[in-house]
Protein backbone atom coordinates (compact mmCIF):
# COMPACT_ATOMS: atom_id res chain seq x y z
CA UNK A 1 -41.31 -42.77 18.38
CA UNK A 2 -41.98 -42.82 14.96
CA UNK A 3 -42.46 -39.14 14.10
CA UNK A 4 -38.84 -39.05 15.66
CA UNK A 5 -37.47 -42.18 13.71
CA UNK A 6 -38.53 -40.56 10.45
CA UNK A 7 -36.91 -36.79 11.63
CA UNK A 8 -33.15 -38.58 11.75
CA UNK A 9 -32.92 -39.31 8.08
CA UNK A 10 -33.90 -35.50 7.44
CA UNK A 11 -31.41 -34.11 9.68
CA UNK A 12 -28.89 -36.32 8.46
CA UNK A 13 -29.71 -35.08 4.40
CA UNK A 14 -30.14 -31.01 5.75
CA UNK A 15 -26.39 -31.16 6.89
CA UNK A 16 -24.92 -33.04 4.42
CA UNK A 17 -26.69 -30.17 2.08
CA UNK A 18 -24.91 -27.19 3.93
CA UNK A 19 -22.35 -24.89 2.01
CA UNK A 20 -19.00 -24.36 4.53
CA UNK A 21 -18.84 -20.86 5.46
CA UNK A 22 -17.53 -18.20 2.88
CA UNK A 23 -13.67 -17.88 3.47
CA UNK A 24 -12.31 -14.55 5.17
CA UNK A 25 -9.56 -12.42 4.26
CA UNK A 26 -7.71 -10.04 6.74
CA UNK A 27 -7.78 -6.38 5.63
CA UNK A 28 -4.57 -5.40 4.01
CA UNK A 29 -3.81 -2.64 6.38
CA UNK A 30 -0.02 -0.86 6.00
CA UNK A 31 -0.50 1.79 8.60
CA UNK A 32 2.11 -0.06 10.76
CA UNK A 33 4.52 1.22 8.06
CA UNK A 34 6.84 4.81 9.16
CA UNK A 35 5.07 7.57 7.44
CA UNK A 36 6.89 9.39 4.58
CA UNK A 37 6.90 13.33 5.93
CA UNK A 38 6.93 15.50 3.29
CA UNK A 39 7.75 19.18 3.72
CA UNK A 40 4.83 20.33 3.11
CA UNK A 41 1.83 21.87 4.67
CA UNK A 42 -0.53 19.95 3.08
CA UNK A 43 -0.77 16.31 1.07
CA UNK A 44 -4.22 15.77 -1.40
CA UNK A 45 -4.26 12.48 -2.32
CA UNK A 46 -7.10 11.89 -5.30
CA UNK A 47 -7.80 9.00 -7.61
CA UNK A 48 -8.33 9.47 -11.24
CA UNK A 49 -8.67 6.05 -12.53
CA UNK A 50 -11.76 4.92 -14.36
CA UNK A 51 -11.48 1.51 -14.93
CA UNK A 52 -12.90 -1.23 -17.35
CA UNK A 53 -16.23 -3.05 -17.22
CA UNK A 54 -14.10 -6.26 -16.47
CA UNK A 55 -11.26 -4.30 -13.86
CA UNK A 56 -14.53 -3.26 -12.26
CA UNK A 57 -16.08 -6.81 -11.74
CA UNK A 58 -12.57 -8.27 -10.67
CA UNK A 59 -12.38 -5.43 -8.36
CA UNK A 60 -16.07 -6.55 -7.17
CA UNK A 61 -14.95 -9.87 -6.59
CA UNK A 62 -11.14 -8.66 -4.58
CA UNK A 63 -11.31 -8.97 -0.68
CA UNK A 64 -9.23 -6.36 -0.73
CA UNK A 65 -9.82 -3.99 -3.77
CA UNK A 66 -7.07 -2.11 -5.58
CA UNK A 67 -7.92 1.19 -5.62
CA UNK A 68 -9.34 1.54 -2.14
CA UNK A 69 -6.57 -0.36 -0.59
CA UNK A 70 -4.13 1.84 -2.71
CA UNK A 71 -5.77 5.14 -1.22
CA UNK A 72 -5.96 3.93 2.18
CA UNK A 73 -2.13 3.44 2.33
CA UNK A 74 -1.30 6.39 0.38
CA UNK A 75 -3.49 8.39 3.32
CA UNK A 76 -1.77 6.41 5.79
CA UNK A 77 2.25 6.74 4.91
CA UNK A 78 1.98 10.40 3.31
CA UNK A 79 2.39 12.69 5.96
CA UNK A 80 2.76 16.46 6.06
CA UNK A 81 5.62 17.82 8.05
CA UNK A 82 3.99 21.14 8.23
CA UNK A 83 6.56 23.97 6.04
CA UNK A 84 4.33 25.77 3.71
CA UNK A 85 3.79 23.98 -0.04
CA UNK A 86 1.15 21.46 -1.26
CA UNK A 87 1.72 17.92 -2.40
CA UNK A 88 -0.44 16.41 -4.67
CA UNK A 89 -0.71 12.60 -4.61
CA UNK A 90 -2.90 10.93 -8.40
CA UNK A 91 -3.50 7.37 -8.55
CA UNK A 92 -3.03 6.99 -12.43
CA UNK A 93 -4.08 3.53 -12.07
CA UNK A 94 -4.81 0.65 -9.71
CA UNK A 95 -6.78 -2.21 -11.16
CA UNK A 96 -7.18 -6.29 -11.07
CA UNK A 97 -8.53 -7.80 -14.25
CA UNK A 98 -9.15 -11.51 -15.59
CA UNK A 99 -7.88 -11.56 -18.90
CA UNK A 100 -8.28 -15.07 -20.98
CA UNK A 101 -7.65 -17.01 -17.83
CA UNK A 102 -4.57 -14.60 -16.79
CA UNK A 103 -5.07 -12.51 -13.63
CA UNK A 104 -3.06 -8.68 -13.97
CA UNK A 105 -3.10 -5.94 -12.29
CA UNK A 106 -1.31 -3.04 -12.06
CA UNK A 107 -0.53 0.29 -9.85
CA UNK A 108 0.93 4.13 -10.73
CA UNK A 109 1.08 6.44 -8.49
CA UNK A 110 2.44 9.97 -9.47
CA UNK A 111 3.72 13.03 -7.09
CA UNK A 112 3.35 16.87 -7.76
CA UNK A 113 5.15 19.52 -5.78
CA UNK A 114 4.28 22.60 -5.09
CA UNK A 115 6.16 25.47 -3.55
CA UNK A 116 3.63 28.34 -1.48
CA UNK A 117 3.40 30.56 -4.44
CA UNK A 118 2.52 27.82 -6.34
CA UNK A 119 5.01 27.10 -8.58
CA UNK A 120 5.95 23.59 -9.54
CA UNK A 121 9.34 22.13 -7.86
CA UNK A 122 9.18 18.65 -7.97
CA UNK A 123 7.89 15.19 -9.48
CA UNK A 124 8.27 11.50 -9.25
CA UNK A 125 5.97 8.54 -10.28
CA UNK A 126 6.04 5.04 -9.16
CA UNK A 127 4.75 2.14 -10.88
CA UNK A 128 3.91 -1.63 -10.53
CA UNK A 129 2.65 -4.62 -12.21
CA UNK A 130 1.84 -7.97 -11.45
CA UNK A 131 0.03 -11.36 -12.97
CA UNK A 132 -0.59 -14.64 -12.59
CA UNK A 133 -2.58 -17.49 -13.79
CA UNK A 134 -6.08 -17.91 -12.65
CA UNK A 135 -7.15 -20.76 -10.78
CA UNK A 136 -9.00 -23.97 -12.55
CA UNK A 137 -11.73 -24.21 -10.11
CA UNK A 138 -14.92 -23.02 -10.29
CA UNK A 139 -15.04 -22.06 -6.45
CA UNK A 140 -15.10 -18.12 -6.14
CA UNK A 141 -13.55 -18.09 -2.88
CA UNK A 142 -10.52 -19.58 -5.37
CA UNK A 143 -10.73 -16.75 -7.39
CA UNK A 144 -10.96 -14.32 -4.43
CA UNK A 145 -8.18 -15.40 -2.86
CA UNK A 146 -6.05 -14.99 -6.04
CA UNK A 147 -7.39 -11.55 -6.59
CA UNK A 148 -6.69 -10.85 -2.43
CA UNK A 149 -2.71 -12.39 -3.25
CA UNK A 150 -2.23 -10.46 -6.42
CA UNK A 151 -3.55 -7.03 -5.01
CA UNK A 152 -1.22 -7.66 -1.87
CA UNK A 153 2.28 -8.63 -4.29
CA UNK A 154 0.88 -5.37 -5.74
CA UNK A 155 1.11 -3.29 -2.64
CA UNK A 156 4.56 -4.75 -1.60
CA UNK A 157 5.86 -3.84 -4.99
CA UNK A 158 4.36 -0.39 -4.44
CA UNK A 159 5.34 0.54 -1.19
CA UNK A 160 8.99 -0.37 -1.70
CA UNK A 161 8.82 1.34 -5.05
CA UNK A 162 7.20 4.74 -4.10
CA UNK A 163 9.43 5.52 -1.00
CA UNK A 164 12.28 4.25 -3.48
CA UNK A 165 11.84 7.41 -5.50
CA UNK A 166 10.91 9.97 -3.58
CA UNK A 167 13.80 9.06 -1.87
CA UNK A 168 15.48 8.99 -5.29
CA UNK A 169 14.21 11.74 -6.87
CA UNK A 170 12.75 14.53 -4.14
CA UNK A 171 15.17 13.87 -1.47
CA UNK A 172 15.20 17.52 -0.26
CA UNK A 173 11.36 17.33 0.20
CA UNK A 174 11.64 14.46 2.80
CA UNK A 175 11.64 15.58 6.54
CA UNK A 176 14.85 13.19 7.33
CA UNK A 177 15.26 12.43 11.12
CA UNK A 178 18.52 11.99 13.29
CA UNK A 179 18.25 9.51 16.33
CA UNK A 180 14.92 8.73 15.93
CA UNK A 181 14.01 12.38 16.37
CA UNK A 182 10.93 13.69 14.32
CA UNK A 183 12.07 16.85 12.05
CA UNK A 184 8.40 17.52 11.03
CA UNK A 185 5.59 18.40 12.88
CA UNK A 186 3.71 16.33 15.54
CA UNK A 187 0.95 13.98 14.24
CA UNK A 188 -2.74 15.08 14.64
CA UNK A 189 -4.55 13.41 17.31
CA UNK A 190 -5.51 9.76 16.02
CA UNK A 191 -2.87 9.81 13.13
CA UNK A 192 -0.03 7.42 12.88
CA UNK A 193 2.65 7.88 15.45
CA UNK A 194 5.80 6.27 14.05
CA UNK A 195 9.29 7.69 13.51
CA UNK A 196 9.55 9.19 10.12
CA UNK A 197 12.22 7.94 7.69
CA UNK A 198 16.19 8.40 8.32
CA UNK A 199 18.14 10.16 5.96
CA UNK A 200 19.85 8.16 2.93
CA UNK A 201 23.76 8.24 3.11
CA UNK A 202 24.64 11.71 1.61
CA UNK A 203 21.72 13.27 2.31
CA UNK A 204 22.08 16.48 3.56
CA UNK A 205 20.65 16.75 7.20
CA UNK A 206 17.88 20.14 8.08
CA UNK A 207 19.52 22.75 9.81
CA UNK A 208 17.90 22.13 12.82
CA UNK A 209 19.36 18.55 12.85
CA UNK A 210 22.91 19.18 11.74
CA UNK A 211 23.78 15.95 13.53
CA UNK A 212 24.38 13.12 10.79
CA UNK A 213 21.80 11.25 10.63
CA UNK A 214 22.78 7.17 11.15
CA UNK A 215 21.86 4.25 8.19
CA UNK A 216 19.19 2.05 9.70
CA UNK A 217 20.30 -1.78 9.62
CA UNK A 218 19.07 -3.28 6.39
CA UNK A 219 16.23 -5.17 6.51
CA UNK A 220 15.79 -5.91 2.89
CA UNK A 221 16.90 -8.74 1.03
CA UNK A 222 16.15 -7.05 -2.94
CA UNK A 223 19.43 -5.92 -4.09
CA UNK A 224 17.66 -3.60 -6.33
CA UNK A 225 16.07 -1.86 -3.36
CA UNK A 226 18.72 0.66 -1.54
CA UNK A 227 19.56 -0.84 2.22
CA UNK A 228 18.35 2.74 3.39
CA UNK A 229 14.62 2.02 2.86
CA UNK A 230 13.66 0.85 6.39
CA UNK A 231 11.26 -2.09 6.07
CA UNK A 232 10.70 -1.53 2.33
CA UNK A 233 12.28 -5.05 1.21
CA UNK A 234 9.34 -7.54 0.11
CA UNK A 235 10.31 -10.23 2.71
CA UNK A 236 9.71 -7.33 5.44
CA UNK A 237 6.71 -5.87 4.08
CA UNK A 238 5.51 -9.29 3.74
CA UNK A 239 5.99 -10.50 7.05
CA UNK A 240 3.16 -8.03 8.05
CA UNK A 241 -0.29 -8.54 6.06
């Protein structure tokens, strides 16, 4: 009885000594996003951004790190639609950092086109920041989860400013789609099966489709952002994580 009397008060001191459980943070997966077909046979996607000692230790301490979660969606929305050419996707940059109590960060994505033979025929780079202040306490799952909120206002801003222009800019590189119809070709087995963009109004249609394409219903509520960019307003691509 004793031995047991004596165990209570150590129990009692071990739990009041345990740390709560890390906090987790859902991937930041935009795959549920339509792909952007390009007409092309073949999309590389590579990242040449080598960032700082401190981008890499913020980066280190992200849920969700930049430059990975950049790449994945990049892989994910930038589809071929299978006429001959090569698209080149370069992530110029894609970095969190702590500077002087301020947390930045920052994405820029540019777009090369290629023709068969080779020859340059188009171009269009899209770029982001963000920052915010970083919080007072010294708990790192604080930290984390302002790194995990910055990198995700990050790739909101990105994915409503990329399809912006290459909409914009490379219109007649876009595989457009009447009726929900896919122009392009089929996705490879385990890719993402979603109906590719519509056309913008004044877009001319692909031969094959001469039907005019229709103006999705806009979901965005950023006048900036044209109302022909399905789902690419930040209340829409924020109501998905």
């Amino acid at each position: 009885m004793k031995k047991m009397v004596f165990a209570l008060p150590l129990l009692a001191l071990a739990s009041c000594g345990s740390t709560p459980p890390a906090r987790t943070f859902q991937p930041l997966d935009y795959s549920y996003l339509p792909p952007i077909l390009l007409k092309v046979s073949q999309v590389n996607i590579v990242n040449n951004y080598v960032p700082t000692p401190s981008q890499v230790q913020a980066a280190g301490l992200d849920p969700s790190p930049p430059a990975d979660t950049l790449m994945a969606m990049l892989h994910a929305r930038l589809q071929p639609a299978g006429q001959p050419g090569t698209a080149t996707v370069t992530v110029q940059g894609a970095y969190v950092d702590n500077v002087n109590g301020n947390l930045t960060g920052a994405m820029t994505v540019d777009l090369n086109l290629a023709s068969a033979d080779g020859r340059a025929t188009g171009f269009t780079e899209a770029s982001v920041s963000a920052s915010q202040t970083a919080p007072d306490s010294a708990n790192p799952d604080d930290t984390r989860a302002a790194l995990y909120a910055l990198t995700k206002q990050l790739m909101t801003q990105m994915n409503v400013q990329l399809q912006y222009q290459i909409q914009k800019n490379l219109p007649s590189w876009v595989s457009w789609t009447s009726g929900g119809v896919s122009s392009g070709a089929a996705p490879a087995a385990g890719g993402i099966q979603a109906a590719p963009l519509a056309a913008p109004p004044g877009a001319a249609a692909p031969a094959a489709t001469p039907a005019t394409p229709g103006v999705p219903a806009p979901l965005n509520g950023n006048g900036a952002v044209p109302t022909y960019l399905p789902g690419a307003g930040p209340a829409a691509l924020g109501s998905t994580p």
